[in-house]
N, C-alpha and C. Protein backbone atom coordinates (compact mmCIF):
# COMPACT_ATOMS: atom_id res chain seq x y z
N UNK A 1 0.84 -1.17 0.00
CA UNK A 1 0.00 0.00 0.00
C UNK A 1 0.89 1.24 0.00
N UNK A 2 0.45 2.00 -0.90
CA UNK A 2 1.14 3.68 -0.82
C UNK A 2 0.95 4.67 0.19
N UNK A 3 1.67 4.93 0.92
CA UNK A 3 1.49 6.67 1.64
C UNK A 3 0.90 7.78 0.31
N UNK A 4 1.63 7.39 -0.41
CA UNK A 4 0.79 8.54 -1.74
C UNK A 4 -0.83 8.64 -1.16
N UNK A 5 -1.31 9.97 -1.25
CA UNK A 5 -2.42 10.70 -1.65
C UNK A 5 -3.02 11.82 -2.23
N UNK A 6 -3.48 12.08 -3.38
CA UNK A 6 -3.25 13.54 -3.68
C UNK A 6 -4.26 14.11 -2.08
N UNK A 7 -4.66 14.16 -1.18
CA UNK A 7 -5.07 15.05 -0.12
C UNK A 7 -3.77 15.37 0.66
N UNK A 8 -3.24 14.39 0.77
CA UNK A 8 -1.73 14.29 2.16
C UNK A 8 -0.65 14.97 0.98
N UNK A 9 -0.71 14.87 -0.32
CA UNK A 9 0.40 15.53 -1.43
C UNK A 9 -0.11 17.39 -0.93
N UNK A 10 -1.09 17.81 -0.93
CA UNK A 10 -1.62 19.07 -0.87
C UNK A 10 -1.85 19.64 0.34
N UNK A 11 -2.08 18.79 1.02
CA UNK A 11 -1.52 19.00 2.59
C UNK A 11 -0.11 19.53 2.74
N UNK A 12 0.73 18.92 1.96
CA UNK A 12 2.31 18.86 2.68
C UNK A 12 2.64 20.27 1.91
N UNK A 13 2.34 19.74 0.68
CA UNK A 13 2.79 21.19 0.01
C UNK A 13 2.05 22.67 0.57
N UNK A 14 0.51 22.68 1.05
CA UNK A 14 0.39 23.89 1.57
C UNK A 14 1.18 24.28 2.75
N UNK A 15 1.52 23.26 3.58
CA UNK A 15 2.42 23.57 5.08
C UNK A 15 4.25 23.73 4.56
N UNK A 16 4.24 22.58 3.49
CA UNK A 16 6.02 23.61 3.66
C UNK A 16 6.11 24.47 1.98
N UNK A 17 5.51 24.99 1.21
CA UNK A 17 5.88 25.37 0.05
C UNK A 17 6.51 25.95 -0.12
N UNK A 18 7.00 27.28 1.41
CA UNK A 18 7.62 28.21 1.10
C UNK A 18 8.82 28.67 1.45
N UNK A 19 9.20 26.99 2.88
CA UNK A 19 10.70 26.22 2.71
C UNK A 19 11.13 25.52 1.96
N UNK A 20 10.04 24.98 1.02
CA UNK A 20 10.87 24.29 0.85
C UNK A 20 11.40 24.57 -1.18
N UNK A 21 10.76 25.25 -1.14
CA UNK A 21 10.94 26.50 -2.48
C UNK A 21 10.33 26.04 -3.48
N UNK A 22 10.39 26.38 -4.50
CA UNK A 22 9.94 26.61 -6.04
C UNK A 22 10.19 25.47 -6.58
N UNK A 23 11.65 24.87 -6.95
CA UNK A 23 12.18 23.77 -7.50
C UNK A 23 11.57 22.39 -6.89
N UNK A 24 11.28 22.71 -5.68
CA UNK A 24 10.92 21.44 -4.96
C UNK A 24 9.64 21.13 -5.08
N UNK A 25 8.89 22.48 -5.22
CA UNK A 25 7.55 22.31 -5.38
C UNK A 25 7.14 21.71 -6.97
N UNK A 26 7.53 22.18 -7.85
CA UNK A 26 7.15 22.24 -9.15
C UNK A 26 7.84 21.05 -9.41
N UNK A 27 8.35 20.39 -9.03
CA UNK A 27 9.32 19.04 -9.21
C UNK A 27 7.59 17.69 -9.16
N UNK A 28 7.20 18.24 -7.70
CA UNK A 28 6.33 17.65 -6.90
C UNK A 28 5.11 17.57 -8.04
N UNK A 29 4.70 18.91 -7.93
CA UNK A 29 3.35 19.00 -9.08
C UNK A 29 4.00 18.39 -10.13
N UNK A 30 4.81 18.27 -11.23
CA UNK A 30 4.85 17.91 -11.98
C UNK A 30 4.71 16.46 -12.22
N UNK A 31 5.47 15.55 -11.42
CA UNK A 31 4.86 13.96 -11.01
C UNK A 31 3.50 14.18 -10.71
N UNK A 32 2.78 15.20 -9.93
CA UNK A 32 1.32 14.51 -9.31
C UNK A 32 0.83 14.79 -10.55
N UNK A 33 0.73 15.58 -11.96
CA UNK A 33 -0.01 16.05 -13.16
C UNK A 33 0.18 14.81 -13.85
N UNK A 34 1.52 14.43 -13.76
CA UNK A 34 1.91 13.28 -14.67
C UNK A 34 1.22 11.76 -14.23
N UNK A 35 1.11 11.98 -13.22
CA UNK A 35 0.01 10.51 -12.71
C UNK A 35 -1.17 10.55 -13.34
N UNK A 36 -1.63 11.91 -13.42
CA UNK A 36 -3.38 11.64 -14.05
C UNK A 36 -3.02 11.51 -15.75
N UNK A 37 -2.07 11.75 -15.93
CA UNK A 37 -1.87 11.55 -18.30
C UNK A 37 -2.03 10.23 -18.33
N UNK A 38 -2.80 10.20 -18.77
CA UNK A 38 -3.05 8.85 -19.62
C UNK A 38 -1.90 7.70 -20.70
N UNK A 39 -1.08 9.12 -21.53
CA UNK A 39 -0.16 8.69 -22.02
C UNK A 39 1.21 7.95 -21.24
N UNK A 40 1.15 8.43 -19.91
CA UNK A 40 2.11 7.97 -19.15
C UNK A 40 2.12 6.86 -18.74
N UNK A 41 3.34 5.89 -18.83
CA UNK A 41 3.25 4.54 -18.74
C UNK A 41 3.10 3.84 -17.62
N UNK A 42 2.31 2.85 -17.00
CA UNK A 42 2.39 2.30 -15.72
C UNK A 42 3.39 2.53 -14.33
N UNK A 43 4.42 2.14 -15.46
CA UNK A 43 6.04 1.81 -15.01
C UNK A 43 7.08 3.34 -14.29
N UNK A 44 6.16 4.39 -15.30
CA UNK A 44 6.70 5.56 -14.52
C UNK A 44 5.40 6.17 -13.66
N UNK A 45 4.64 5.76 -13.53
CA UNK A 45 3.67 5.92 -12.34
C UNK A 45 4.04 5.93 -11.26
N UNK A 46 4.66 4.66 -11.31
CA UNK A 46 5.10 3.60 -9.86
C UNK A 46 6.53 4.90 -9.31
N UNK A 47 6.96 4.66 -10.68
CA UNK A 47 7.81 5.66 -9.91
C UNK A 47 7.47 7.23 -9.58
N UNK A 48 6.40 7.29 -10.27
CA UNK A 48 5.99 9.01 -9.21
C UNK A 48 5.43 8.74 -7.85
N UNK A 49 4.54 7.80 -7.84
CA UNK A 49 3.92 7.31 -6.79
C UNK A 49 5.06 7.10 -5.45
N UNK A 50 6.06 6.50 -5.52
CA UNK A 50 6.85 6.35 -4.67
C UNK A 50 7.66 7.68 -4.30
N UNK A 51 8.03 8.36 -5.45
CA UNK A 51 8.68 10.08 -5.12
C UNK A 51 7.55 10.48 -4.41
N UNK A 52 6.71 10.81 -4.57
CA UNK A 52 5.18 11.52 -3.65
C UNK A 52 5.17 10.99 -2.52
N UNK A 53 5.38 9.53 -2.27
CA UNK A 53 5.04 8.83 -0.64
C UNK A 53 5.92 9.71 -0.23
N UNK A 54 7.44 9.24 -0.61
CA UNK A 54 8.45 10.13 0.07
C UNK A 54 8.53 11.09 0.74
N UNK A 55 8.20 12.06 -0.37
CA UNK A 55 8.55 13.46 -0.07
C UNK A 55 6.81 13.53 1.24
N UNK A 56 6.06 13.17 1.19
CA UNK A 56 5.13 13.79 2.23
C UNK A 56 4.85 12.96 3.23
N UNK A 57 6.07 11.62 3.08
CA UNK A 57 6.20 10.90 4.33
C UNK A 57 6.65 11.99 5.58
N UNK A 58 6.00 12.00 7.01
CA UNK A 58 6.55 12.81 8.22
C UNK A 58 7.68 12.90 8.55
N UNK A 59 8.46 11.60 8.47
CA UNK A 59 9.93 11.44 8.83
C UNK A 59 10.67 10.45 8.19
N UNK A 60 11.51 11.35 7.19
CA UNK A 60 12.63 10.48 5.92
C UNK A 60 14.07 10.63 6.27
N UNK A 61 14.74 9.78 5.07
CA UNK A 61 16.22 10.51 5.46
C UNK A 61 16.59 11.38 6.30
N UNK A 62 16.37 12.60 5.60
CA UNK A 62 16.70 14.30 6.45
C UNK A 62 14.90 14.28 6.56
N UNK A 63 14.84 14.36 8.26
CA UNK A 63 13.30 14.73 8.91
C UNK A 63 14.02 16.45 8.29
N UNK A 64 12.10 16.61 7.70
CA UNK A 64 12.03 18.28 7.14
C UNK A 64 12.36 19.05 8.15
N UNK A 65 12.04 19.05 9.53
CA UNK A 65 12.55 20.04 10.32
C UNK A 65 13.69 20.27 10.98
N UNK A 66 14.69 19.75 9.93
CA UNK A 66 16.20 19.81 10.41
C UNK A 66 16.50 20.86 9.11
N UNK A 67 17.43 21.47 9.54
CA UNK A 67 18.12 22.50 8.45
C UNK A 67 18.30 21.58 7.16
N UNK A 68 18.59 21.89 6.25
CA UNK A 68 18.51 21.07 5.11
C UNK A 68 17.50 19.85 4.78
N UNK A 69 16.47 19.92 5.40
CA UNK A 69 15.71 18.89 5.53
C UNK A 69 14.67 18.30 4.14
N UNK A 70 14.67 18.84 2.90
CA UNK A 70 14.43 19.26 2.16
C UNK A 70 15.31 18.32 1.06
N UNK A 71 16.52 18.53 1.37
CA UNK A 71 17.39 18.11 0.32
C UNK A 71 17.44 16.81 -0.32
N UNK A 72 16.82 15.62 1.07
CA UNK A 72 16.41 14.39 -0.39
C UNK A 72 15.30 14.39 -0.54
N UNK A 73 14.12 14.85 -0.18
CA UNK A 73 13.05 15.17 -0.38
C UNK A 73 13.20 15.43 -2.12
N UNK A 74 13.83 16.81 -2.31
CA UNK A 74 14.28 17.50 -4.05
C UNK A 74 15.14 16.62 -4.14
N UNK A 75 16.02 16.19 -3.62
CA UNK A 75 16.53 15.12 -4.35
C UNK A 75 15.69 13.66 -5.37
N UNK A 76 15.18 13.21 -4.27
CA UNK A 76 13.88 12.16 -4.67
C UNK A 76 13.03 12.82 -5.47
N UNK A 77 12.37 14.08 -5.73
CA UNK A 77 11.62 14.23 -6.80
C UNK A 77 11.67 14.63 -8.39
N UNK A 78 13.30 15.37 -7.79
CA UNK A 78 14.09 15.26 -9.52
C UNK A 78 14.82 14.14 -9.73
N UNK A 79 14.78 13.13 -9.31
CA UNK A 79 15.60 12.08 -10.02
C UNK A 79 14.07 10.89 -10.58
N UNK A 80 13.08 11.48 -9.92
CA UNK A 80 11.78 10.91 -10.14
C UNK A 80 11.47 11.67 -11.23
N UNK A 81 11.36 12.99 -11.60
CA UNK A 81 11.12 13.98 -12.84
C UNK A 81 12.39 13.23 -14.01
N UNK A 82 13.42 13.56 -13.92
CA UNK A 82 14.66 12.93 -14.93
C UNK A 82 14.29 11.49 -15.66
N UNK A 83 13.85 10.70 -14.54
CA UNK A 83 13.05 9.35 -15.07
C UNK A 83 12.12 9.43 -16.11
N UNK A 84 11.57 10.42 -15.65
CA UNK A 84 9.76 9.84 -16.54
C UNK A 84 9.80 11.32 -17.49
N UNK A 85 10.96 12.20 -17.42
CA UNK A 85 10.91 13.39 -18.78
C UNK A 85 10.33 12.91 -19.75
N UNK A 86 11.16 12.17 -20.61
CA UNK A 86 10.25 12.27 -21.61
C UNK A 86 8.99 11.56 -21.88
N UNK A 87 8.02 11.34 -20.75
CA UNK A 87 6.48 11.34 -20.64
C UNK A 87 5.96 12.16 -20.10
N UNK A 88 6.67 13.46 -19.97
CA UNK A 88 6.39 14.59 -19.60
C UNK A 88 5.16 15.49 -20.36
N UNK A 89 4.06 15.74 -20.77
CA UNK A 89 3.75 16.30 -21.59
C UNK A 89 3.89 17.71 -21.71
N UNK A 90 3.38 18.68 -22.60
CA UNK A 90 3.72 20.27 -22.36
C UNK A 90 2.04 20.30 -21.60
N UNK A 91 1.16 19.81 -21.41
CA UNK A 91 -0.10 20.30 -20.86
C UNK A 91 0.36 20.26 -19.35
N UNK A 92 1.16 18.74 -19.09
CA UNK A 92 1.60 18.44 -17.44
C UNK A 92 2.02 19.56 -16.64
N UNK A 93 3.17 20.11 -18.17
CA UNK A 93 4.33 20.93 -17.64
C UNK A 93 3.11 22.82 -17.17
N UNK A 94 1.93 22.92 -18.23
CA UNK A 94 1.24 24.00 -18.01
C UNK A 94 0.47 23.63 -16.82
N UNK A 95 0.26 22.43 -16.51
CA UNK A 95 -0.75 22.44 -15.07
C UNK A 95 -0.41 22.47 -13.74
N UNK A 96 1.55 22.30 -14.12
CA UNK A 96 2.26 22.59 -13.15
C UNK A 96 2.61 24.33 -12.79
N UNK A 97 2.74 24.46 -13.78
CA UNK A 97 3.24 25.70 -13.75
C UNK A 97 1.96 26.50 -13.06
N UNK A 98 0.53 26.24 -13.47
CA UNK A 98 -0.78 27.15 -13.38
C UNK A 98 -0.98 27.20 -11.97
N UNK A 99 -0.18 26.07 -11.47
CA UNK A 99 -0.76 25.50 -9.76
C UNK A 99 0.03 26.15 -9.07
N UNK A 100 1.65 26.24 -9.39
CA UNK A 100 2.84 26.76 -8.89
C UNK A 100 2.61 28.16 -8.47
N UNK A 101 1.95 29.00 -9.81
CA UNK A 101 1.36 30.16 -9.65
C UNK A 101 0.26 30.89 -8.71
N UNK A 102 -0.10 29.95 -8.11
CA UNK A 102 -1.10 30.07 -7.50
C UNK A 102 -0.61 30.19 -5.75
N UNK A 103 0.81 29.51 -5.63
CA UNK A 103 1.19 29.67 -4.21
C UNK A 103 2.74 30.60 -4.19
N UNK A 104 3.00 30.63 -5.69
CA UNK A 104 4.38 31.87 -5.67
C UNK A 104 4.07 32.89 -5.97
N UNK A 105 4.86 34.25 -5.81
CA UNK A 105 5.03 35.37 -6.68
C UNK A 105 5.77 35.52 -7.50
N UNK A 106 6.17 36.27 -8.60
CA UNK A 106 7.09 36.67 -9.34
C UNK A 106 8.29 35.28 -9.10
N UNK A 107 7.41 34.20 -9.83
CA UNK A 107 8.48 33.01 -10.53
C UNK A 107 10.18 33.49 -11.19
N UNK A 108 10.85 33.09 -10.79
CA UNK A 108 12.27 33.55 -11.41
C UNK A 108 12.38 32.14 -12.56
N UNK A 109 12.22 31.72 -13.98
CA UNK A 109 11.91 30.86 -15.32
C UNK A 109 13.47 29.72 -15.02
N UNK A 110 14.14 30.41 -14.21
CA UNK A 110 15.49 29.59 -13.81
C UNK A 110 15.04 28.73 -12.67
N UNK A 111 14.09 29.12 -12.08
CA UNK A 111 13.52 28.05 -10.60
C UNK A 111 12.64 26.93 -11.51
N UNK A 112 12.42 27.18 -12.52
CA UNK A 112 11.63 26.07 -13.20
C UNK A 112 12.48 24.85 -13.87
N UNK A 113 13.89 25.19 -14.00
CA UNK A 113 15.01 24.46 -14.48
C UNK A 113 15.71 23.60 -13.51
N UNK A 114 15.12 22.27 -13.39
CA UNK A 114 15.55 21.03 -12.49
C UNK A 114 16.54 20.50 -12.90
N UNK A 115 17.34 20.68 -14.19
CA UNK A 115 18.50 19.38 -14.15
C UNK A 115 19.11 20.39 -15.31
């Protein structure tokens, strides 16, 4: 059974979005958009599904409320993004971005650049 949920995914992200920054966030949305495409293959599901448990598991590697706590968290969700790129679609990449917008200000187009 998965810790994944999109409620507990939107949970975590409203409580840390704004430690845990831009890259980390949009890393995040971009796997949870990519779970609902259809075009996306089983096989990289599994692997968003498991980046998502991760990152909104309470206590990982680095527990979030340690200084750097964050870091395999973004670690685990861009090496989960790098995986499944190219099933990336450009709609994923706009529903990420539309959502991102909605909890940042004035996006810097370089915080959108994961790898």
């Amino acid at each position: 059974m998965s810790y994944f949920s999109p409620e507990k995914l939107f949970s975590k992200i409203s409580d840390v979005a704004k430690k845990a920054g831009v890259k980390v966030i949009y890393a995040a949305l971009l796997l949870y958009y990519a779970m609902f495409d259809k075009e996306v293959p089983m096989s990289d599901k599994a692997i968003v599904v498991g980046a998502l448990g991760y990152f909104i598991l309470p206590l990982d590697f680095i527990p979030d409320f340690l200084p750097g706590g964050f870091v395999d968290d973004a670690g685990a969700l861009v090496l989960a993004v790098k995986n499944i790129w190219s099933n990336i679609s450009a709609n994923t990449h706009r529903q990420a971005k539309a959502k991102l917008n909605e909890w940042f200000d004035n996006i810097n187009p370089s915080d959108l650049q994961l790898f």
